[in-house]
Protein backbone atom coordinates (compact mmCIF):
# COMPACT_ATOMS: atom_id res chain seq x y z
CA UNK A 1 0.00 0.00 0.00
CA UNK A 2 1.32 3.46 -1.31
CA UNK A 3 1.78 5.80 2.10
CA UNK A 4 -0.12 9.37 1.55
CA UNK A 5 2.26 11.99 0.40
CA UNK A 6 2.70 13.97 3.76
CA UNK A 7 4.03 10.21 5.33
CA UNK A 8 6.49 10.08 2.48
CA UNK A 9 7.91 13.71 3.47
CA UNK A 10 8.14 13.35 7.13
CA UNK A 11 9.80 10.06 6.20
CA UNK A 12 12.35 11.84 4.33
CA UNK A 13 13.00 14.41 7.12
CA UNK A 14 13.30 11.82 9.86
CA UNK A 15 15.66 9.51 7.66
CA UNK A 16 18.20 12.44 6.53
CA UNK A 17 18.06 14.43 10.14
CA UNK A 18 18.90 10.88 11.95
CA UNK A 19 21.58 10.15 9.06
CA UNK A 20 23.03 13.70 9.95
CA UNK A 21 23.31 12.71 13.33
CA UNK A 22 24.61 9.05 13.04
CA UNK A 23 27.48 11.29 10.98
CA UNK A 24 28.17 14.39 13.21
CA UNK A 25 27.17 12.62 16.59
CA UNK A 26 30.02 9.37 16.14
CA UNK A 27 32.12 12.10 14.86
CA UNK A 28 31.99 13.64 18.06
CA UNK A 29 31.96 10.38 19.96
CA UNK A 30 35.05 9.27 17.70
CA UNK A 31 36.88 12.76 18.64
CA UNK A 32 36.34 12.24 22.15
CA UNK A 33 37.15 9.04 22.54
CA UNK A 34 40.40 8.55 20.44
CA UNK A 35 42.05 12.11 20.58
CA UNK A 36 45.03 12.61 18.86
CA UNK A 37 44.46 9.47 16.39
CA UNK A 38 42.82 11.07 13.29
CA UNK A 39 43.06 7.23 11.67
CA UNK A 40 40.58 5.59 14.42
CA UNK A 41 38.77 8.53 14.22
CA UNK A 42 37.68 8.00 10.64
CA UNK A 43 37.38 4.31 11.13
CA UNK A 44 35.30 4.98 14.01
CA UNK A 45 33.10 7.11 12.24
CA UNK A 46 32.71 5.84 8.63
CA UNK A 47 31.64 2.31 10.81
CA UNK A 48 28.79 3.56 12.87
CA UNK A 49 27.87 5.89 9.56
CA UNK A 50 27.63 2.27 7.56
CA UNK A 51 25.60 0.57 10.02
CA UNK A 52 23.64 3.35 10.78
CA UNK A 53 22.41 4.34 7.24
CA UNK A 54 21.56 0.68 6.38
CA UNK A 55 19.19 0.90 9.46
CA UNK A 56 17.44 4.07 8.25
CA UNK A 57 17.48 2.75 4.91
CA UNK A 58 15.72 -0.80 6.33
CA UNK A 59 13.19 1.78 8.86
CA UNK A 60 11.81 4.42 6.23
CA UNK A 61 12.03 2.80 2.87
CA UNK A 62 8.87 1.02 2.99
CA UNK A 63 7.35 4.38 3.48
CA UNK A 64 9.41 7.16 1.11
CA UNK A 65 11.87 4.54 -0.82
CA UNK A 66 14.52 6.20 1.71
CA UNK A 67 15.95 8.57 -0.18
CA UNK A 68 17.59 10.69 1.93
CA UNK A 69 19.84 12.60 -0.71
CA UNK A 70 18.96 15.51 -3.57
CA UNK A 71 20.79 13.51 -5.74
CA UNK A 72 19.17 10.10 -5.63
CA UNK A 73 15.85 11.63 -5.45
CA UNK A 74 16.43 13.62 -8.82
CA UNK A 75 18.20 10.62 -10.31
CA UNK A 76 14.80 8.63 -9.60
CA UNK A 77 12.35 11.51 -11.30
CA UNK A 78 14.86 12.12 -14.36
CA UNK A 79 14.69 7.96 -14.63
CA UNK A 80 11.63 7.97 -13.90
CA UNK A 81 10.47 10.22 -17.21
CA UNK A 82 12.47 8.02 -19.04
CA UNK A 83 9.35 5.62 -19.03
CA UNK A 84 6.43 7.63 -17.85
CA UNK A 85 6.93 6.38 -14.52
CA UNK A 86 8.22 8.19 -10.92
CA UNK A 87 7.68 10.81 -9.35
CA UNK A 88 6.16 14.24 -9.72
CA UNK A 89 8.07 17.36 -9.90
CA UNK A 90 5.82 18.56 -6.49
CA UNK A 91 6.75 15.58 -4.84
CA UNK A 92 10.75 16.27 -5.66
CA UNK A 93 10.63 19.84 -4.64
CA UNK A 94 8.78 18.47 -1.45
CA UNK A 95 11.55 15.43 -0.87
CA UNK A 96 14.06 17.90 -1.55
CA UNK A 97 13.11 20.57 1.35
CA UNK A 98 12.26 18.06 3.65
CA UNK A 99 16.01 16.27 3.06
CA UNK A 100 17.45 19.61 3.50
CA UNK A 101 15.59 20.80 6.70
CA UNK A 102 16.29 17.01 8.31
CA UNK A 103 19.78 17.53 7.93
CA UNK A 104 20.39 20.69 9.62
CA UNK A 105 18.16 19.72 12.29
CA UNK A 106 19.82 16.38 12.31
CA UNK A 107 23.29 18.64 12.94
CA UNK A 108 21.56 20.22 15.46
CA UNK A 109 20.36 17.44 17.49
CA UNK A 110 24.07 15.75 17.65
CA UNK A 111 25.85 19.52 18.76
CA UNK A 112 22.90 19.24 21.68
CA UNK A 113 23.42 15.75 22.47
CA UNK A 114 26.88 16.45 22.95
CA UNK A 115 26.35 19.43 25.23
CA UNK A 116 27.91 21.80 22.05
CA UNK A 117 25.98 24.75 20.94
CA UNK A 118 22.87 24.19 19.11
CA UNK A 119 24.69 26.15 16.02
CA UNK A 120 28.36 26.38 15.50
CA UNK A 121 29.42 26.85 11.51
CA UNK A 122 31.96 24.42 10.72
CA UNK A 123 35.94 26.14 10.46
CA UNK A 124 36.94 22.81 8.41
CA UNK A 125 37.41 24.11 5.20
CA UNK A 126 37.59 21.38 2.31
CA UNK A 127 37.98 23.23 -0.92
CA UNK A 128 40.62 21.71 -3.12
CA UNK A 129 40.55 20.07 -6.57
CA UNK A 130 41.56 16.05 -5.50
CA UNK A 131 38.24 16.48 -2.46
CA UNK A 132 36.08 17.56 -5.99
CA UNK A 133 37.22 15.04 -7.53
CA UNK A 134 36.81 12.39 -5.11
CA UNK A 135 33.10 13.85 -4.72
CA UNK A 136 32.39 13.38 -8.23
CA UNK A 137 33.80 9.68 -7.82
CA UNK A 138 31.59 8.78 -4.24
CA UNK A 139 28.56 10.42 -5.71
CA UNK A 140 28.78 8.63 -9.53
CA UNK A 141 29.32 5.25 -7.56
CA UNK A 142 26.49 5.99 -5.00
CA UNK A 143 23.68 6.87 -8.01
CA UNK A 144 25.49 3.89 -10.02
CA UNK A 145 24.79 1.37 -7.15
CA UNK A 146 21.39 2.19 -6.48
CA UNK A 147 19.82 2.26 -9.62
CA UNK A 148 21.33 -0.73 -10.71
CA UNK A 149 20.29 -2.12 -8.11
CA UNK A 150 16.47 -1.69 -7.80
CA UNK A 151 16.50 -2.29 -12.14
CA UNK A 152 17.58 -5.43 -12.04
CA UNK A 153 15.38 -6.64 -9.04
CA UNK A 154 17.66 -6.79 -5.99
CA UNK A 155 16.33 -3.45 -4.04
CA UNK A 156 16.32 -5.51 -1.04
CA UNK A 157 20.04 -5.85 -1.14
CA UNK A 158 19.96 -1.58 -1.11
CA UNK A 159 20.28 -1.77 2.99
CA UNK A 160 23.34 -3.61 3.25
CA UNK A 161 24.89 -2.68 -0.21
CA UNK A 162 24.93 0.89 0.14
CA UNK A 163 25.75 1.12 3.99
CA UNK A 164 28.63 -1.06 3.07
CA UNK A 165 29.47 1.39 -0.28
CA UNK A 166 29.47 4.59 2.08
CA UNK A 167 31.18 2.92 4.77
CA UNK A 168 34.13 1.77 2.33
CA UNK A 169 34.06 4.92 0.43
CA UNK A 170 35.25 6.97 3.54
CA UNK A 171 38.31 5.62 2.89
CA UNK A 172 38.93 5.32 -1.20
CA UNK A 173 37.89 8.54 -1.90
CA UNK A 174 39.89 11.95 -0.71
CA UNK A 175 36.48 13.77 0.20
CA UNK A 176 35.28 11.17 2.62
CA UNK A 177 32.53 10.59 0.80
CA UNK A 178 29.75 13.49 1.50
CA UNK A 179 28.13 12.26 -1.38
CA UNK A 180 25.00 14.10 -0.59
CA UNK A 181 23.74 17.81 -0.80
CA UNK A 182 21.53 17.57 2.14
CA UNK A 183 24.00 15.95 4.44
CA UNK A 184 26.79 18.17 2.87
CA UNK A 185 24.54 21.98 4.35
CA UNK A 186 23.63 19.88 7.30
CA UNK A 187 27.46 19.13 8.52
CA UNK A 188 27.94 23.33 7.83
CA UNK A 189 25.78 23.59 11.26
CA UNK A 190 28.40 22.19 13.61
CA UNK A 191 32.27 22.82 13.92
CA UNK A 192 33.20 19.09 15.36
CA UNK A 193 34.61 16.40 13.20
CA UNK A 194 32.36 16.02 10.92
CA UNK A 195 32.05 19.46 9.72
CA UNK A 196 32.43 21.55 6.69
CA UNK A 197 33.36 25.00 6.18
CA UNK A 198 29.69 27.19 4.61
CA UNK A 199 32.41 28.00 2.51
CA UNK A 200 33.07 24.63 1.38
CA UNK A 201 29.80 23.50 0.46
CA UNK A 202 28.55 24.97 -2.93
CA UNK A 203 31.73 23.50 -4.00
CA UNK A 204 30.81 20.35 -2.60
CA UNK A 205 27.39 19.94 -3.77
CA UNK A 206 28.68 21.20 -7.20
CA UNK A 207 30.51 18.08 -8.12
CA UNK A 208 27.84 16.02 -6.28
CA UNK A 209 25.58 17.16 -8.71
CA UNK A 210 28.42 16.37 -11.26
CA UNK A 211 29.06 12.77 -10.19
CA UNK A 212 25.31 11.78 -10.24
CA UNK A 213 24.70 12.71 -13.95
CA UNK A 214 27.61 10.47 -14.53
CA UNK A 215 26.22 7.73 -12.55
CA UNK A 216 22.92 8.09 -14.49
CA UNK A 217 24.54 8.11 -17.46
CA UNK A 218 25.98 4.81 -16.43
CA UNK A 219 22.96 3.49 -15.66
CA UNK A 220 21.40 4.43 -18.85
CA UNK A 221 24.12 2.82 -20.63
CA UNK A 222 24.75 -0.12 -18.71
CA UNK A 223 20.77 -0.95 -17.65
CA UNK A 224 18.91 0.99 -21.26
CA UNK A 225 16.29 -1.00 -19.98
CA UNK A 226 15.94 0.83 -16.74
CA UNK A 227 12.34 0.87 -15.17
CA UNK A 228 11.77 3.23 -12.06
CA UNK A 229 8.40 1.54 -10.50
CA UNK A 230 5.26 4.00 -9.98
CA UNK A 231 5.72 2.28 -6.45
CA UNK A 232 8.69 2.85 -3.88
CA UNK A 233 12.28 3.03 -5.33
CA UNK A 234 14.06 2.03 -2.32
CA UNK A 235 17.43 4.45 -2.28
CA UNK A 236 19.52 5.67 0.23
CA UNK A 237 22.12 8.32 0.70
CA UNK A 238 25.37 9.01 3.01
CA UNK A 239 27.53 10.31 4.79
């Protein structure tokens, strides 16, 4: 049964906000607990992200497909037209703001957690040409996964597969894998770990943007059979 549209939103907000705060909060936990060792740090973090996004993933995706990421859900509406099929442009404007507002309050529920200020901008500044490039890389693989995925009839494998992508991507790829506008303005909101520089992120979610045409383009090429159901396209999104 097809959830009403307002379900599917809050859905979306939940899913990205807690995905924020699996990200900033075992940041935090990761800084606290293993100062001074940047390496368990990230391994630390990029583990409980992994688990923790499959979870979310496995919790809303019955109800919204689990999108949690710009990207994903405009990859699944451009797809989508491909065959007549997918969602409507008022339903991706409303997944959209709802991804966006979940992951700056997601931000802000780890800083309070933690006993840090509601709101503190993120002094990590991550502009350079290799963290671009390894943006466009996480994001292509991310869109490349998924979509692949749910065409060829293993969406239930989503969960595990792209928890275990974002989790391994932390490491390949010299961004850390953001991979995901929402999550990318939401980790602006707090100056631990897991932050970006405001500065940073237009830069960021440039090459996002950048990496997931590629990764459609992929799956055009590789899947020109592609179907995105009128019912749930189970997704997914990161770090």
């Amino acid at each position: 049964m097809t959830a009403p549209a307002w379900r599917k939103v809050l859905a979306e907000a939940l899913g990205t906000g807690l995905l924020v705060t699996v990200v900033v909060g075992s940041g935090i936990a990761a800084a606290k607990l293993s100062p001074g060792d940047i390496g368990l740090q990230l391994l630390e973090n990029s583990f409980a992200t992994a688990l923790g996004l499959a979870v979310l993933i496995l919790i809303f995706g019955p109800v919204s497909g689990a999108h949690f990421n710009p990207v994903v859900t405009l990859a699944d509406w451009w797809l989508g037209r491909r065959t007549g099929t997918g969602r409507t442009a008022s339903e991706v404007a409303a997944y959209l703001s709802a991804q966006i507002v979940g992951g700056i309050a997601g931000a802000v529920l780890a800083n309070l957690m933690y006993g840090e200020t509601a709101v503190s901008w993120s002094t990590t500044h991550r502009s350079a040409g290799h963290l671009y490039l390894g943006e466009t890389v996480a994001t292509a693989g991310l869109v490349l996964l998924i979509f692949t995925l749910t065409s060829t009839g293993r969406a239930a494998s989503v969960p595990i597969a792209v928890g275990g992508y974002i989790g391994a991507a932390y490491w390949f790829t010299s961004s850390t894998s953001f991979a995901n506008p929402a999550v990318t303005i939401g980790r602006a909101f707090t100056d631990t770990f897991a932050g970006i520089a405001p500065s940073s992120v237009p830069g960021f979610v440039a090459f996002q943007f950048v990496g997931a045409t590629i990764g459609v383009a992929l799956v055009v090429v590789l899947h020109p059979e592609v179907v995105v159901p009128k019912t749930e396209t189970t997704a997914g999104a990161p770090s």
